[in-house]
N, C-alpha and C. Protein backbone atom coordinates (compact mmCIF):
# COMPACT_ATOMS: atom_id res chain seq x y z
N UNK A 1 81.14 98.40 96.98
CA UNK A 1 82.12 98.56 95.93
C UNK A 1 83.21 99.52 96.38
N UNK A 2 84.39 99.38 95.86
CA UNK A 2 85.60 100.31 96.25
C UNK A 2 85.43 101.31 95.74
N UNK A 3 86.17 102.43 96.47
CA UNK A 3 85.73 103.81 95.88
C UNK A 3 87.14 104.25 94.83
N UNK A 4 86.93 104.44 93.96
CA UNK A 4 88.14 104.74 93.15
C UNK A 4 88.76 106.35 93.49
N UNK A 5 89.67 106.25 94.21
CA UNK A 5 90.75 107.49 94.64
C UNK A 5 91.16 108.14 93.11
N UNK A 6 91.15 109.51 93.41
CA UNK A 6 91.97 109.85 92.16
C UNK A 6 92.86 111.26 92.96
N UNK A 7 93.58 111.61 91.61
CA UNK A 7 94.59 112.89 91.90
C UNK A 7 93.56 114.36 92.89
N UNK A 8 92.38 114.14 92.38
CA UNK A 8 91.26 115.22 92.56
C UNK A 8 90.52 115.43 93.57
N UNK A 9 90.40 113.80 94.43
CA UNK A 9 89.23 113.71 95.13
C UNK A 9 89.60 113.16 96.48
N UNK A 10 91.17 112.74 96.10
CA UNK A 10 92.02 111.69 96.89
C UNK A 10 91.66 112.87 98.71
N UNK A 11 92.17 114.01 98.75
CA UNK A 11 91.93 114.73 99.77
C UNK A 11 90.84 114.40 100.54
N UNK A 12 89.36 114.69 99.80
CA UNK A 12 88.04 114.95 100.72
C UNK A 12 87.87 113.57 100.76
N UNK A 13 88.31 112.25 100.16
CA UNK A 13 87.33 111.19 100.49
C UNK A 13 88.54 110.15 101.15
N UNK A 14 89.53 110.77 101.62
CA UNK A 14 90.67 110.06 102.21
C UNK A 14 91.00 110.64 103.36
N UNK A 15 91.86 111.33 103.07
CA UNK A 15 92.50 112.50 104.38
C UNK A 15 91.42 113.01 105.24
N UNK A 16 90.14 113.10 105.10
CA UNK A 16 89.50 114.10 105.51
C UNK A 16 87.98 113.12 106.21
N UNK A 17 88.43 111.63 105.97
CA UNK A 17 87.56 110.80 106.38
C UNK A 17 87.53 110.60 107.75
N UNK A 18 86.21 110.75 108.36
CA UNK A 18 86.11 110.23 109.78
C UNK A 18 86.43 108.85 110.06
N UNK A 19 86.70 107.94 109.19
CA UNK A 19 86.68 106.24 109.27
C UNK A 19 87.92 105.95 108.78
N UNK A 20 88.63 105.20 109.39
CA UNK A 20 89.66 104.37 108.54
C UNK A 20 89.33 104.21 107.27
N UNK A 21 90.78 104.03 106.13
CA UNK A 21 90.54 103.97 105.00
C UNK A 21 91.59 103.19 104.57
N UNK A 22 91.62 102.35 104.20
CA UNK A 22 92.59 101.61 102.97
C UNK A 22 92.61 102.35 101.51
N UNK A 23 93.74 102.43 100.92
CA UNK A 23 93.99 102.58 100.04
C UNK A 23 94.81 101.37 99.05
N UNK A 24 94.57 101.09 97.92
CA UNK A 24 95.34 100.04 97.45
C UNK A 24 96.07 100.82 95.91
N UNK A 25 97.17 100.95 96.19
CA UNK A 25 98.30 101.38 94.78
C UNK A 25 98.48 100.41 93.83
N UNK A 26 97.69 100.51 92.90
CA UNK A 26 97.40 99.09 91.97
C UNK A 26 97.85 99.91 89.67
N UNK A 27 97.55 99.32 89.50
CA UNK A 27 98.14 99.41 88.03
C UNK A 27 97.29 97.94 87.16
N UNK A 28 96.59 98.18 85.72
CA UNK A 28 96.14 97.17 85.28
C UNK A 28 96.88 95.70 84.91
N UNK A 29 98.16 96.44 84.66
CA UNK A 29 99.23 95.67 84.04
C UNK A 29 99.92 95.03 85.08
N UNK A 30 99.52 95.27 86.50
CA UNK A 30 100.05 94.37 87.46
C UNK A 30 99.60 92.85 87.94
N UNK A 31 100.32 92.21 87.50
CA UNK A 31 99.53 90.63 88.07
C UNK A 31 99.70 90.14 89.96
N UNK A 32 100.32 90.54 90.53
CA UNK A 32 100.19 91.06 92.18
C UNK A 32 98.57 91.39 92.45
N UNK A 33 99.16 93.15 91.59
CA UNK A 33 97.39 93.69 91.57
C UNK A 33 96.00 93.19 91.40
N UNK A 34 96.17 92.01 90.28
CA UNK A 34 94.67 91.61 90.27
C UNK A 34 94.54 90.47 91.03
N UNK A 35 95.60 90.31 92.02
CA UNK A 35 95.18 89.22 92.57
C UNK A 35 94.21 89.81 94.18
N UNK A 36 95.12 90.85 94.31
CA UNK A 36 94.62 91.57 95.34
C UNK A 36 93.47 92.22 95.13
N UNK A 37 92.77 92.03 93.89
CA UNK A 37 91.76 93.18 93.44
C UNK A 37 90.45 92.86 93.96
N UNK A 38 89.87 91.83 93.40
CA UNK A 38 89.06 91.05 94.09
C UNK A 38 88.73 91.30 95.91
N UNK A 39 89.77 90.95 96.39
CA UNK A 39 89.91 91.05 97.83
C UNK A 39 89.51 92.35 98.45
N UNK A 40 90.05 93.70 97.95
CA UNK A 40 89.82 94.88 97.67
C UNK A 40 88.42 95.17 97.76
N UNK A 41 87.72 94.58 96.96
CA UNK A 41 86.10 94.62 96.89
C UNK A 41 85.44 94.12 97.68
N UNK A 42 85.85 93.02 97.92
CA UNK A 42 84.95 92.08 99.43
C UNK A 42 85.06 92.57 100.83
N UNK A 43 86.56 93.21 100.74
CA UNK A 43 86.40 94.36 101.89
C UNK A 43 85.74 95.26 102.01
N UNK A 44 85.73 96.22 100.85
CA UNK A 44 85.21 97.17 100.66
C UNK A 44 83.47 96.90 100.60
N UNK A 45 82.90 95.33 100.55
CA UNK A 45 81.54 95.19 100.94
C UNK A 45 81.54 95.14 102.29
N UNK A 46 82.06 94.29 103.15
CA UNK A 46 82.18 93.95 104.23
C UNK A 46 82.32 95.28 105.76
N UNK A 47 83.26 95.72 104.87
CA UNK A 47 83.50 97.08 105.87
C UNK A 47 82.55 98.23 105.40
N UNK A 48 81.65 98.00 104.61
CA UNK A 48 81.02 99.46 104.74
C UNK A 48 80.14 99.67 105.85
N UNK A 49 80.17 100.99 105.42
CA UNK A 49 79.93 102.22 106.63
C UNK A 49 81.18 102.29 107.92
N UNK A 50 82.07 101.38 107.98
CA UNK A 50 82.80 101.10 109.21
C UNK A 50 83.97 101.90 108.61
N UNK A 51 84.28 101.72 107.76
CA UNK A 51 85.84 102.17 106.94
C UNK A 51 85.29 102.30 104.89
N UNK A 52 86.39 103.12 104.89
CA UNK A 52 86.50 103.75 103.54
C UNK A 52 87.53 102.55 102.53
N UNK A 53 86.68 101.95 101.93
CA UNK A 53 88.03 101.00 101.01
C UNK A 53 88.14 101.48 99.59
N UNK A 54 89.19 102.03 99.00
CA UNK A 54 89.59 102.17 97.68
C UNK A 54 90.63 101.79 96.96
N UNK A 55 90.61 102.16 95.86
CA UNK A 55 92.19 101.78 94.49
C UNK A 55 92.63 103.06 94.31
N UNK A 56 94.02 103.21 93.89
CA UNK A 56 94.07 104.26 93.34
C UNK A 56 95.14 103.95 92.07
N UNK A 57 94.46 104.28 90.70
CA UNK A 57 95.00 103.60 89.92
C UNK A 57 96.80 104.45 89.55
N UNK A 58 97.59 103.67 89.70
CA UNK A 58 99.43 104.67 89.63
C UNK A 58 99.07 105.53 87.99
N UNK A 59 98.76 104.49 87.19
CA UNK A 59 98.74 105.30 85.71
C UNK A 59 98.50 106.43 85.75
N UNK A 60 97.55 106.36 86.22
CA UNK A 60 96.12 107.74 86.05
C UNK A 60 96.37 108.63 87.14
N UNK A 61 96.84 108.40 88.28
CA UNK A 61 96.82 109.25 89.18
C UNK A 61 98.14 109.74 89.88
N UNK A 62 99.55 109.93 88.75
CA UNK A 62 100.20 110.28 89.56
C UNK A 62 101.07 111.08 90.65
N UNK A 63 100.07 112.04 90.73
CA UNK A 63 100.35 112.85 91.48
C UNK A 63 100.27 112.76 93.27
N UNK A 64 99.05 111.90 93.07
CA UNK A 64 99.15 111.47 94.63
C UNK A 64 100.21 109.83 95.12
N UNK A 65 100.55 109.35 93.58
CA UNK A 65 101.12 108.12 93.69
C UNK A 65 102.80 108.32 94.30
N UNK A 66 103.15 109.85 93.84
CA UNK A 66 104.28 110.39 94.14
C UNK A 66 104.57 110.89 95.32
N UNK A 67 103.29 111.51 95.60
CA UNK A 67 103.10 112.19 96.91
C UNK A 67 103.89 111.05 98.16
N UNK A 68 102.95 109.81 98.25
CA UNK A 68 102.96 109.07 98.95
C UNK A 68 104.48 107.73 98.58
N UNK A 69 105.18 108.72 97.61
CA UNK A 69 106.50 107.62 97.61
C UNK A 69 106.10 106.52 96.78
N UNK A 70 105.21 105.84 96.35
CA UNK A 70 104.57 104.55 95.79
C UNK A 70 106.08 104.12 95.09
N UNK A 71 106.42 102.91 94.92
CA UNK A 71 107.87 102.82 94.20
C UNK A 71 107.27 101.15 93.70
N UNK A 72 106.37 100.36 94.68
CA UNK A 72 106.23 99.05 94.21
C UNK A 72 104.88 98.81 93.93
N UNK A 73 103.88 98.12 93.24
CA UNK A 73 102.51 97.84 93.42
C UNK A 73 102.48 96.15 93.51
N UNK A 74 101.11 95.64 94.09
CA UNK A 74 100.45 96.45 95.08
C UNK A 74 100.95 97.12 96.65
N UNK A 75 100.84 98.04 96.62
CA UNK A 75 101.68 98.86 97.99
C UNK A 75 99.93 99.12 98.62
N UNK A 76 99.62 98.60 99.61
CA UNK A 76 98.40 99.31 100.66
C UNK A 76 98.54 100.09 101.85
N UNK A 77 98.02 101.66 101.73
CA UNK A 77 98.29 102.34 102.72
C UNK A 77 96.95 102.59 103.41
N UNK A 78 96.93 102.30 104.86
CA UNK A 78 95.74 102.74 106.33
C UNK A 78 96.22 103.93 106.31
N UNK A 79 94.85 104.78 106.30
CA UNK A 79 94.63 106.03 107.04
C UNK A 79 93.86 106.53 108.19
N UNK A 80 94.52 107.02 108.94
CA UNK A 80 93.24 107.15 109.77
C UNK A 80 93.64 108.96 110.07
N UNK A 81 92.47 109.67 110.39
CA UNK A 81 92.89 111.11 110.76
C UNK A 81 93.58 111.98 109.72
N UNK A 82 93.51 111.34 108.54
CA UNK A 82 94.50 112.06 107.34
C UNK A 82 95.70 111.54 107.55
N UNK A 83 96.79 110.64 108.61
CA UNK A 83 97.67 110.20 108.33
C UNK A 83 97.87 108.84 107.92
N UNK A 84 98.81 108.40 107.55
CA UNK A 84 99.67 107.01 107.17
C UNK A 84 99.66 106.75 108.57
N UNK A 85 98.94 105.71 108.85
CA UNK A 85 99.27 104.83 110.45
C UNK A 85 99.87 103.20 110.04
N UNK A 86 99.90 102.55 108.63
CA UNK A 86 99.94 101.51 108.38
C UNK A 86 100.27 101.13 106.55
N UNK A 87 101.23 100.38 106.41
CA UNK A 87 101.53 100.01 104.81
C UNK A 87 101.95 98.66 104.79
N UNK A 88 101.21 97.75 103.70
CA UNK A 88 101.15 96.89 103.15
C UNK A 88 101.95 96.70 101.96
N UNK A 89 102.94 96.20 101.28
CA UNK A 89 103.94 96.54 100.09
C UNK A 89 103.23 94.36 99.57
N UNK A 90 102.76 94.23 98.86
CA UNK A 90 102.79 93.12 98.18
C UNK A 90 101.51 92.74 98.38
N UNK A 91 101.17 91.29 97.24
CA UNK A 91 99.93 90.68 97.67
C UNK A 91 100.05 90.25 99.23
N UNK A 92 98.84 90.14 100.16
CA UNK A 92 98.89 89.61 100.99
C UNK A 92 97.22 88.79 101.24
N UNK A 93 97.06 87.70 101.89
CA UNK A 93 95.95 87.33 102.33
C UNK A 93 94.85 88.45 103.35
N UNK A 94 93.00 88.27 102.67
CA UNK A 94 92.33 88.69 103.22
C UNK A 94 92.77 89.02 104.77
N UNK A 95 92.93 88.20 105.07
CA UNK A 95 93.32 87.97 106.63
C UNK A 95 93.83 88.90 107.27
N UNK A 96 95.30 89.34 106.53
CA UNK A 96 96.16 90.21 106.74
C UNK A 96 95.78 91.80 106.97
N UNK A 97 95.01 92.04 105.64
CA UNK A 97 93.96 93.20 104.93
C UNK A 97 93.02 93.68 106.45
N UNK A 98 92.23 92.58 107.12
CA UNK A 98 91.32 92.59 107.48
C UNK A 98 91.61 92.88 108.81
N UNK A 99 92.74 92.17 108.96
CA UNK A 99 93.72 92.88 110.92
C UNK A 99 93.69 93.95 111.11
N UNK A 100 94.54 94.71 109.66
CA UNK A 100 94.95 96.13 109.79
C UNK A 100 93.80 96.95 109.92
N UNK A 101 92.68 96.86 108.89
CA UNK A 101 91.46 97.66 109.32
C UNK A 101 91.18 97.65 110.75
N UNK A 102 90.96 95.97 111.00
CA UNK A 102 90.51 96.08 112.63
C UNK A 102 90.96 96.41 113.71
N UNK A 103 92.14 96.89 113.66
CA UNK A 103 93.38 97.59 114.79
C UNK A 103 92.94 99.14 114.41
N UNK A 104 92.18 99.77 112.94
CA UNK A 104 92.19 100.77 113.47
C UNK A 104 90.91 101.33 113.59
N UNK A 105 90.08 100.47 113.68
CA UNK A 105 88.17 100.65 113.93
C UNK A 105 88.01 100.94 115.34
């Protein structure tokens, strides 16, 4: 299951991860978003233990949504080492999702 990022926790279970991490900038009211949502999860089965997959909802969390510029959803940002190595701005196919992790495993 995806780990839900928030304003609080976003640091120790993101930035501070030994594993690549996806992040996905999502909103309920986004129809992009739930298309990608799903997908989100099957990664987030697929890649565990290998990489960190989460949401971070814009409503609720915007302090880190600002941090990181967020302006469109779904926007997906790779982390690796605590930095931005990689961003995704729109729905895109598993496929796509699944490159970027694997370029940084």
């Amino acid at each position: 299951m995806a780990v839900e990022f928030t304003d609080s926790n976003f640091e120790e279970l993101a930035l501070k991860s030994d594993k690549p991490v996806l992040v996905d900038f999502w909103a309920e009211w986004c129809g992009p978003c739930r298309m990608v949502g799903p997908v989100v999860e099957e990664l987030a089965t697929e890649y565990d233990g290998k990489a960190v997959i989460g949401k971070v909802n814009v409503d609720h969390n915007p302090e880190i949504s600002s941090k990181y510029g967020i302006r469109s959803i779904p926007t997906i940002l790779f982390i690796k080492g605590g930095k931005v190595v990689d961003k995704q701005v729109g729905a895109v196919s598993k496929e796509v999702l699944a490159g970027k992790i694997d370029s940084q495993l």
